[in-house]
Protein backbone atom coordinates (compact mmCIF):
# COMPACT_ATOMS: atom_id res chain seq x y z
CA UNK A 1 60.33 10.25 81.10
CA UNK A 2 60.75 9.00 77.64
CA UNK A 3 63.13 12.41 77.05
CA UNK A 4 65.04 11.49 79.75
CA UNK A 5 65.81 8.56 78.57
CA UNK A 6 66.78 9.11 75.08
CA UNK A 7 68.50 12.37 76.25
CA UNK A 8 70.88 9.70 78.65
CA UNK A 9 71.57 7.54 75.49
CA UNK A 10 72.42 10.12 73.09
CA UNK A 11 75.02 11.47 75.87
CA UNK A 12 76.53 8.13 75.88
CA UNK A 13 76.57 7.37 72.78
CA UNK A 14 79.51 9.59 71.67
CA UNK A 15 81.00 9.16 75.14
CA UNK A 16 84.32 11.20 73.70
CA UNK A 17 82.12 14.30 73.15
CA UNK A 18 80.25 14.23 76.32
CA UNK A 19 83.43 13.38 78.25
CA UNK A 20 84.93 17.07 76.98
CA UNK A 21 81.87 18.17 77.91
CA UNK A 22 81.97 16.90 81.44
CA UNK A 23 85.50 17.68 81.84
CA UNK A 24 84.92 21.25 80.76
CA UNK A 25 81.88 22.37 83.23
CA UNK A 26 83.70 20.32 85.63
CA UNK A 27 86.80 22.05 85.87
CA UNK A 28 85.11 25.64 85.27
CA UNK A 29 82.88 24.55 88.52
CA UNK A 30 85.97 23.52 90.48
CA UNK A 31 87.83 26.69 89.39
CA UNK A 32 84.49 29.46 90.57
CA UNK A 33 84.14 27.39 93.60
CA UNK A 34 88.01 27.79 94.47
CA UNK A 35 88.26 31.01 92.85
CA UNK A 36 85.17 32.71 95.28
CA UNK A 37 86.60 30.67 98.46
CA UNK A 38 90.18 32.15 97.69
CA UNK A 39 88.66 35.61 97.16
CA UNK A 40 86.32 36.00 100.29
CA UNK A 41 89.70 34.39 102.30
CA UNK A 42 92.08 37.01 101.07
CA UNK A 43 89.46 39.65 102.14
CA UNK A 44 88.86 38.22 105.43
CA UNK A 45 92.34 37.35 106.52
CA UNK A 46 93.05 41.31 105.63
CA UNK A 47 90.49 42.53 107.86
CA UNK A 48 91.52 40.56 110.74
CA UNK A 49 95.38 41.58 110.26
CA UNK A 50 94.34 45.58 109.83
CA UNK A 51 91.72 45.23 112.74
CA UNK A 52 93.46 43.51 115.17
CA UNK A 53 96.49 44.95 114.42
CA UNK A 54 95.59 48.11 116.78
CA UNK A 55 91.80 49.58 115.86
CA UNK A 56 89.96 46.83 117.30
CA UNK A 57 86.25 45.68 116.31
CA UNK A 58 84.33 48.18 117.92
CA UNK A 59 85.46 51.12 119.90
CA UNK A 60 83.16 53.08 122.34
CA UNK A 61 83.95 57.05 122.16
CA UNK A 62 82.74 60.13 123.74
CA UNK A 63 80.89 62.34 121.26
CA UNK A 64 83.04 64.42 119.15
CA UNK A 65 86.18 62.40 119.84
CA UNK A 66 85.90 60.51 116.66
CA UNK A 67 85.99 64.09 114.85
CA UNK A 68 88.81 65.94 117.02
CA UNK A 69 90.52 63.99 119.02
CA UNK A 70 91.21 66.12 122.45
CA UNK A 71 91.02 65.98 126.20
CA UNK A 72 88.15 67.78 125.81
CA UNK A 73 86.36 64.36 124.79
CA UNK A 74 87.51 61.57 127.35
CA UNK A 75 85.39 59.13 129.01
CA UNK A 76 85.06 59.87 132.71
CA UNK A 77 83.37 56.87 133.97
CA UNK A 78 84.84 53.98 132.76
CA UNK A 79 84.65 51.75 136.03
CA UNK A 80 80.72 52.32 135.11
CA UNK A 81 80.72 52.08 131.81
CA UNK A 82 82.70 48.28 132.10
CA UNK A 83 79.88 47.27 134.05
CA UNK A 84 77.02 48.25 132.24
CA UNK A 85 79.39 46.05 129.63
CA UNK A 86 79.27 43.03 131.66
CA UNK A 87 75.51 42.62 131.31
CA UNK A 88 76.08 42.67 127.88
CA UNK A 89 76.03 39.25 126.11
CA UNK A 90 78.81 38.56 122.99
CA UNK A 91 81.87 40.22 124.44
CA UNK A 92 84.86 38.41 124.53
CA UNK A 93 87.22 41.00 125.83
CA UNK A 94 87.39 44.80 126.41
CA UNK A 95 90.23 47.24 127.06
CA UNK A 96 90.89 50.89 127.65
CA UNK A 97 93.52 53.48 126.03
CA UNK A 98 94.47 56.40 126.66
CA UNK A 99 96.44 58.69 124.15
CA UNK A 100 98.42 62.11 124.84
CA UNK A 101 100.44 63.73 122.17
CA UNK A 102 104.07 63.45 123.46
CA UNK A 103 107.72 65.00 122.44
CA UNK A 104 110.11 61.97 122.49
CA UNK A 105 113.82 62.62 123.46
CA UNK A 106 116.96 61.08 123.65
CA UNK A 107 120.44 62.44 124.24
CA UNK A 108 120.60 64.00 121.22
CA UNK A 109 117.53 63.68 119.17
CA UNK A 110 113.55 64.91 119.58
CA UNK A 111 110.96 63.30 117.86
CA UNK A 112 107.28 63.91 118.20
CA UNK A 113 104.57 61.07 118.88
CA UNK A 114 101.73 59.54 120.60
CA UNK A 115 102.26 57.61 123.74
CA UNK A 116 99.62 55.43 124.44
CA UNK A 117 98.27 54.33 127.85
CA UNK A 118 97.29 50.76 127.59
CA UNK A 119 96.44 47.62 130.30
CA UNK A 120 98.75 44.90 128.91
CA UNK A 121 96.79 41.98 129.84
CA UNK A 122 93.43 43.44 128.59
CA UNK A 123 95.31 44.67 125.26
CA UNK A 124 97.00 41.58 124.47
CA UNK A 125 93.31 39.37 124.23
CA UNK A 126 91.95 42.19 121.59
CA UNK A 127 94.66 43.33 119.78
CA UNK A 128 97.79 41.76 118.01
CA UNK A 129 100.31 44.42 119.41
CA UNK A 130 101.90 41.74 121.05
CA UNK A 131 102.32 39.36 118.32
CA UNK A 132 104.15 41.99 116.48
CA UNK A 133 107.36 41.67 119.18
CA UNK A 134 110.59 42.14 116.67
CA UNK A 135 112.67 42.56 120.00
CA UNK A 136 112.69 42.39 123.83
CA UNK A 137 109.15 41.66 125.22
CA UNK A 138 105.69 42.85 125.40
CA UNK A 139 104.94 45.50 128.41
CA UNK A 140 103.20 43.73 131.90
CA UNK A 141 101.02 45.45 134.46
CA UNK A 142 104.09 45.29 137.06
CA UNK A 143 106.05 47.61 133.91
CA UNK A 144 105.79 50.94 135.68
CA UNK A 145 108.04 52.75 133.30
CA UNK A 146 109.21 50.31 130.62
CA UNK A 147 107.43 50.72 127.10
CA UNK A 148 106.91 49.24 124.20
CA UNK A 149 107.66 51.00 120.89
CA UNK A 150 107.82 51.34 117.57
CA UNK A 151 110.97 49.79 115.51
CA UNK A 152 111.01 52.65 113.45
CA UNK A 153 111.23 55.51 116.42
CA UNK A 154 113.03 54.06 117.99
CA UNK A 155 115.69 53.90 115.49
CA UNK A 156 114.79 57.64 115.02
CA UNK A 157 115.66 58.08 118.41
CA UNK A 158 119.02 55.94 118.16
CA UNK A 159 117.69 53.51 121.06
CA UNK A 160 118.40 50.08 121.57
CA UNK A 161 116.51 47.83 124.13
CA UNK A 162 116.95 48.97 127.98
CA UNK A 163 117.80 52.36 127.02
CA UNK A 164 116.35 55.37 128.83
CA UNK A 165 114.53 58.25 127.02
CA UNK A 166 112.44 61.32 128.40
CA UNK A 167 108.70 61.76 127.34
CA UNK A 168 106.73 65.48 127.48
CA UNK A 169 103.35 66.50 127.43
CA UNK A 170 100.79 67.68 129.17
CA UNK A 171 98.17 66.93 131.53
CA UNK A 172 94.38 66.93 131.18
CA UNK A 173 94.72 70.22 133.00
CA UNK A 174 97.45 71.55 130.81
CA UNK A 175 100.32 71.21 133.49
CA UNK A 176 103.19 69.10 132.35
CA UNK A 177 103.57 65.62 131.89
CA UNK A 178 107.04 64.01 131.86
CA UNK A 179 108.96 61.51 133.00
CA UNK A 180 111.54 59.16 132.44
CA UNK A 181 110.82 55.59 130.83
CA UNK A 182 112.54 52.39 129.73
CA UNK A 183 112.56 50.70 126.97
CA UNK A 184 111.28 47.12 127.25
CA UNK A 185 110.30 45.75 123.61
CA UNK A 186 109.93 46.90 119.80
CA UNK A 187 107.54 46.26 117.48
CA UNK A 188 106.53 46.67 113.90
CA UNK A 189 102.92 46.36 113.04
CA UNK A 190 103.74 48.08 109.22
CA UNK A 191 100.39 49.96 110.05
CA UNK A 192 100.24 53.36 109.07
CA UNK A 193 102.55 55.18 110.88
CA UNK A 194 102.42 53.23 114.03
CA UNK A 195 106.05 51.73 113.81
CA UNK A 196 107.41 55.50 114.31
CA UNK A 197 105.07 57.16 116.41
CA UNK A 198 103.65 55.03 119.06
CA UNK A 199 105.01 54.01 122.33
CA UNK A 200 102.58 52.33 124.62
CA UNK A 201 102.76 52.41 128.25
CA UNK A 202 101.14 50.70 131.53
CA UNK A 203 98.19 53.26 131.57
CA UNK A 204 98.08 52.78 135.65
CA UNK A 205 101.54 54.81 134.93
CA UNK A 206 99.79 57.38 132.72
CA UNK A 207 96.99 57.78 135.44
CA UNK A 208 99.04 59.94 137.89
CA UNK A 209 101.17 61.64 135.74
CA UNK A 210 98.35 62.88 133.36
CA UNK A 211 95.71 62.90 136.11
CA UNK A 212 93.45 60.53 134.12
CA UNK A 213 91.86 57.99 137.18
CA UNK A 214 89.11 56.29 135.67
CA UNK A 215 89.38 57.81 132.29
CA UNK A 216 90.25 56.67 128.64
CA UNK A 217 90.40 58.19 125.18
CA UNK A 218 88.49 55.64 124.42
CA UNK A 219 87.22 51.65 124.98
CA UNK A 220 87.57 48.90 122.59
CA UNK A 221 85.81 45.94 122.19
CA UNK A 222 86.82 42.46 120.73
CA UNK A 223 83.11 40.03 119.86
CA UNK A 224 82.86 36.67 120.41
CA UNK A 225 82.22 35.94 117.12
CA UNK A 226 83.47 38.35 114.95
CA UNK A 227 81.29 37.99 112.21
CA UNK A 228 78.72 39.64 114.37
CA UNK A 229 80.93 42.51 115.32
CA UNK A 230 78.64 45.19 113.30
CA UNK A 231 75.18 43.27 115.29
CA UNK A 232 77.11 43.72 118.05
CA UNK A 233 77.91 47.31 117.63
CA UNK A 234 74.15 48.29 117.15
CA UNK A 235 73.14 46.54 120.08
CA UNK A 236 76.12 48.30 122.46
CA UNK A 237 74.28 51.73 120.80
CA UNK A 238 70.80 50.75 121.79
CA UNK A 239 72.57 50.18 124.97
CA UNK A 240 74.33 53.23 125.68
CA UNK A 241 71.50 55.77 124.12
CA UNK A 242 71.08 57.71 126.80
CA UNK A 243 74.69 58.50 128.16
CA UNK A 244 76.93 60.79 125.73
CA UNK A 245 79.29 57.73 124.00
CA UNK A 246 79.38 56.70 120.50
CA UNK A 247 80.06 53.28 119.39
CA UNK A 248 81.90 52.41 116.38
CA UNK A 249 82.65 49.51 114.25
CA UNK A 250 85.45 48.89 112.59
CA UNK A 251 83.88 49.88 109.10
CA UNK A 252 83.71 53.21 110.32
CA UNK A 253 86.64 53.65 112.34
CA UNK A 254 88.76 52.47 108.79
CA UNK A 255 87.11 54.12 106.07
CA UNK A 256 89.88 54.48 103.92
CA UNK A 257 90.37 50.70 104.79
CA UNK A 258 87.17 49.95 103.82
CA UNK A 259 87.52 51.85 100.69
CA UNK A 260 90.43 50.12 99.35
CA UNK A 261 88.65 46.62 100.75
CA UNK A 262 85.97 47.41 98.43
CA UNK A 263 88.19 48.37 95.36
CA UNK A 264 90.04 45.39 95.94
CA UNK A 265 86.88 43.37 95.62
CA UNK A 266 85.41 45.14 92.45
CA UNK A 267 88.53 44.30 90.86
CA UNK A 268 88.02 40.52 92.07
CA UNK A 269 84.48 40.80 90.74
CA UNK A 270 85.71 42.17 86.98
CA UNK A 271 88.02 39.67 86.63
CA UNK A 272 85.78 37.09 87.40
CA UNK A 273 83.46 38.56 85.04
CA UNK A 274 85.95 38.30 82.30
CA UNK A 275 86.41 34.52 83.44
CA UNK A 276 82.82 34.10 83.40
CA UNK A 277 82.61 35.49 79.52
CA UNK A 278 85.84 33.59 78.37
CA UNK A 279 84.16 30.36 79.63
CA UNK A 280 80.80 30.86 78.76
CA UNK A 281 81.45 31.63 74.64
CA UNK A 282 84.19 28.36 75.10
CA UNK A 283 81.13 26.37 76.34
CA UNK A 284 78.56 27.57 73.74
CA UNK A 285 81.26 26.83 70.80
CA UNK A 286 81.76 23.75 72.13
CA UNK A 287 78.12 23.17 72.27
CA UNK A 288 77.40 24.53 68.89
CA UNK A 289 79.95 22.15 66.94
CA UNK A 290 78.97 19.29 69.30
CA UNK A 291 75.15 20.12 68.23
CA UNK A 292 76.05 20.72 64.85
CA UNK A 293 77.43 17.77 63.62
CA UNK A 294 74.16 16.33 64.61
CA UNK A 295 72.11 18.39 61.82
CA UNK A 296 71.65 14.87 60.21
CA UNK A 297 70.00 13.21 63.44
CA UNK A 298 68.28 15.93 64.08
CA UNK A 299 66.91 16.43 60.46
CA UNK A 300 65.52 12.68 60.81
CA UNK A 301 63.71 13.68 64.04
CA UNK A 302 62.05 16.67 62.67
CA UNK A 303 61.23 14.30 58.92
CA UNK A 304 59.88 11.55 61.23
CA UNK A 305 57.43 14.22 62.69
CA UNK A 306 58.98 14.93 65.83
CA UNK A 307 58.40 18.70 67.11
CA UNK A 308 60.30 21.85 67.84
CA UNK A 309 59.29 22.04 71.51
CA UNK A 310 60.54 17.84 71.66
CA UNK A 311 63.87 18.41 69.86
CA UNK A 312 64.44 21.51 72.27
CA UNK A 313 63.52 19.45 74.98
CA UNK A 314 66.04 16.09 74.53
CA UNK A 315 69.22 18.35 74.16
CA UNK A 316 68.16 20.99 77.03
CA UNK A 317 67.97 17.68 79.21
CA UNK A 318 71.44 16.67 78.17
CA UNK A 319 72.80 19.39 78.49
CA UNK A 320 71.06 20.01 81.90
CA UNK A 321 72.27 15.85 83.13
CA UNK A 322 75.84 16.94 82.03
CA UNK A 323 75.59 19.87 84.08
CA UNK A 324 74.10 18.19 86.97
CA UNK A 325 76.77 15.22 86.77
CA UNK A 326 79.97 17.82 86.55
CA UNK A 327 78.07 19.98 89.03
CA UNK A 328 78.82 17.20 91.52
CA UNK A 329 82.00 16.13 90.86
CA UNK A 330 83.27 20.28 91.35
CA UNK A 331 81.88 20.93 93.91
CA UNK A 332 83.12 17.78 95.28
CA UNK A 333 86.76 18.24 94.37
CA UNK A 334 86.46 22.55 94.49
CA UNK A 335 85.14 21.98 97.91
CA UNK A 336 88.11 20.13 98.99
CA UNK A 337 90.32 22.51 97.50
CA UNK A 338 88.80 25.11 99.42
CA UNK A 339 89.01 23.00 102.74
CA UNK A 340 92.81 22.07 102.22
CA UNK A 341 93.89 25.68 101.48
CA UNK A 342 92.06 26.69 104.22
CA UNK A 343 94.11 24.98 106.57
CA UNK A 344 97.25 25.49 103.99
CA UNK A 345 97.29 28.86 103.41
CA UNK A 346 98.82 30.07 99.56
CA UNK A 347 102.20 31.91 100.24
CA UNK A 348 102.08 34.52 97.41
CA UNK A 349 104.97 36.36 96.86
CA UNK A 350 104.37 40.14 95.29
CA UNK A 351 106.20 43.11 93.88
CA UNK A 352 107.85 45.88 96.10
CA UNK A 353 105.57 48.07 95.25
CA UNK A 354 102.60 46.17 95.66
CA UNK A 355 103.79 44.82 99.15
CA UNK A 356 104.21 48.53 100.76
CA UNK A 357 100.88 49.44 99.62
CA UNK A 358 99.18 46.33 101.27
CA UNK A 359 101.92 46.75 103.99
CA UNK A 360 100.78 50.65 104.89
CA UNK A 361 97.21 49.05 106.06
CA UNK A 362 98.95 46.51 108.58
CA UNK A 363 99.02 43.01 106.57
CA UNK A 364 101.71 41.31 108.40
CA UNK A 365 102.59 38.03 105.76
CA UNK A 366 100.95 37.14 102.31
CA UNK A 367 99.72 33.30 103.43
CA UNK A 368 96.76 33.83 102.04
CA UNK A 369 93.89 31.51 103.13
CA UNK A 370 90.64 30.28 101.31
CA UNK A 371 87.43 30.62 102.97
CA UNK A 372 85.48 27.26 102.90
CA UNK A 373 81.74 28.56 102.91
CA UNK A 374 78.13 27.56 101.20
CA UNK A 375 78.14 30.70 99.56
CA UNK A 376 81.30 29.83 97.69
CA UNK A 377 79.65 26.59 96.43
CA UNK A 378 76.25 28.10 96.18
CA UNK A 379 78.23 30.77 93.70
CA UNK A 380 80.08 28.44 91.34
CA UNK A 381 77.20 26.45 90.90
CA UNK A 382 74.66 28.73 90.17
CA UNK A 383 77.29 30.56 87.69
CA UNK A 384 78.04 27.18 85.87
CA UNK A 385 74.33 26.19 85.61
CA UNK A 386 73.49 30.14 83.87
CA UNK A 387 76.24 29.36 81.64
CA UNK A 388 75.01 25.93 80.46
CA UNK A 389 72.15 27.38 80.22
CA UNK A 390 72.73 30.39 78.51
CA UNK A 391 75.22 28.31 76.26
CA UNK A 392 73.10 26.06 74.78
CA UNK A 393 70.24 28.68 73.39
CA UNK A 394 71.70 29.88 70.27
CA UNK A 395 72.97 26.26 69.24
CA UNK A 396 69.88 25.63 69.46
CA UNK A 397 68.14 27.88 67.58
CA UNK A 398 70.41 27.99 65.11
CA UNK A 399 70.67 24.07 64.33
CA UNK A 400 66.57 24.46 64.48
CA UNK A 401 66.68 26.62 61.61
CA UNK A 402 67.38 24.06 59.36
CA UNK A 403 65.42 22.72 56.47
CA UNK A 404 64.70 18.59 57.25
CA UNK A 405 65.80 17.80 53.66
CA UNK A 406 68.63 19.94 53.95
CA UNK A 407 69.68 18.68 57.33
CA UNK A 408 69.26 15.14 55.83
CA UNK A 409 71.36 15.96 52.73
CA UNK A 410 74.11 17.44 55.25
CA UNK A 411 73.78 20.93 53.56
């Protein structure tokens, strides 16, 4: 106790020092707190737009679909397959698609794509298809021929809205599939290719024409919470062992998603590393000057017969009150930070080249949001208390190697 209290007098008794001090490790907390809540929000809000763009959560598959997509790998018992769903608990919503290879033509152009069989209603609670609207409006379930289509192919196709344009395929028993269809609405989701190859379609349309009653290409599912959408997908698995489906999560439906997720994050994670080091050797300067030009004070402790162990002990404390006391004001005012960006999203503006390459994975704006979490307090202030206490060993030692006479001579 009696180290605790002359540690708290020697802070204040060069209040100028230990006020750099506190303003130091304070801002440094503030800025890892803000810093890991801005990081995990850019991550997150880029999920959501590339998931819900079109992929979905979790998708349910026949086996081998994933692998070759083909007719010869449809699910044949949907009406089933939605009620074995219903029984199963954290499922907000569910859809079906269906997807057939299609030559798109015009009066006097032909362009190859992938019409899409969707139910509106269903599609527009799991998927942000709708939200991506440039013109017109999104397809209903009374739209028995009117579609909804990609910007781009459409302009390949030299259609406006209400225009008519013939679609050709074929049929899950090879015969052909065409008709004549309207179109209702564009869109441009800047995923992928999407914007110039898809054109989705009321699937109760496709079902005649392509012969597909009660069958999909595939199912998708949207969680309740989507944080447990990977829980979720091992449970639907367990579930559906013994019939011949596979169920995916979005981790493994986007690899090459994933991929760049995970690049983008170890380049997050070096340059907070290089933070890290820049503030830690500023700290242990600091801390070495500020326990250097106390060789005199401590000389007298050591010549008045106080020990090592005692010496080490009085400025670990200080330094451990001063990290304690700007410990709470960061996290007070990083935490805020975090909460008021949260709801106040960063608009970041970026290069053209930088935008296409985020734009290729479906990232719709750059209003980038923090994430207010524990974890992104629990990380600055466990990183700040290392550093103290990393920064305060070699001033230490060093200022402990000494002589008392020399220390009291100020050599």
């Amino acid at each position: 106790m009696l180290l605790v209290k002359i540690a708290w007098r020697n802070i204040w008794r060069n209040k100028k020092r230990s006020l750099v001090t506190l303003g130091l490790c304070t801002i440094c907390t503030i800025f890892l707190i803000w810093y890991e809540a801005f990081n995990d929000g850019s991550h997150q809000k880029m999920i959501r737009d590339v998931v819900e763009m079109y992929p979905g959560y979790i998708q349910i598959q026949e086996k081998g679909y994933f692998d070759r997509p083909s007719y010869d790998h449809l699910i044949s018992n949907v009406s089933s397959i939605k009620q074995e769903l219903d029984a199963v608990g954290g499922i907000q919503a569910k859809t079906v698609r269906f997807e057939a290879p299609s030559l798109f033509s015009s009066k006097d152009v032909s362009y190859g794509g992938l019409l899409i069989g969707i139910e509106p209603e269903n599609e527009a609670q799991i998927s942000r298809l709708k939200k991506a609207l440039v013109a017109g409006r999104f397809i209903t379930s009374n739209d028995t021929r009117g579609v909804y289509m990609g910007k781009d192919l459409a302009k390949k196709l030299h259609l406006n809205l209400g225009d008519d344009f013939v679609f050709m395929s074929s049929a899950i028993d090879r015969s052909m599939a065409a008709d004549t269809v309207t179109v209702k609405g564009l869109f441009e989701s800047n995923l992928f290719d999407s914007d110039i190859q898809f054109v989705f379609v009321n699937k109760a349309f496709m079902d005649d024409i392509f012969l597909v009653q009660d069958m999909a290409s595939y199912m998708v599912i949207k969680p309740t919470n989507i944080g447990d959408s990977l829980v979720l997908a091992e449970t639907l698995s367990k579930s559906l062992a013994s019939t011949t489906l596979d169920v995916l999560s979005w981790r493994e439906l986007l690899s090459s998603f994933v991929q760049f997720v995970e690049m983008d994050e170890a380049m997050g994670r070096m340059a907070i590393i290089i933070v890290v080091l820049v503030v830690f050797f500023v700290i242990m300067i600091f801390n070495f000057i500020s326990i250097y030009n106390r060789t005199k004070e401590v000389g007298m402790m050591r010549a008045m017969g106080t020990s090592d162990w005692q010496i080490i002990g009085v400025l670990g404390l200080e330094s451990l009150i001063m990290t304690m006391i700007s410990i709470v004001f960061g996290v007070g005012v990083g935490s805020w930070l975090a909460l008021y960006f949260e709801t106040n999203p960063i608009d970041i503006k970026l290069s053209e080249d930088v935008l296409e390459m985020y734009h290729q994975f479906g990232m719709l704006d750059f209003s980038i949001p923090t994430r207010f979490s524990i974890d992104a307090i629990l990380f600055g202030v466990i990183i700040i208390t290392i550093i103290n206490g990393l920064a305060i060993i070699f001033p230490i030692w060093k200022i402990l190697q000494v002589k008392p006479r020399a220390a009291l001579q100020g050599n």
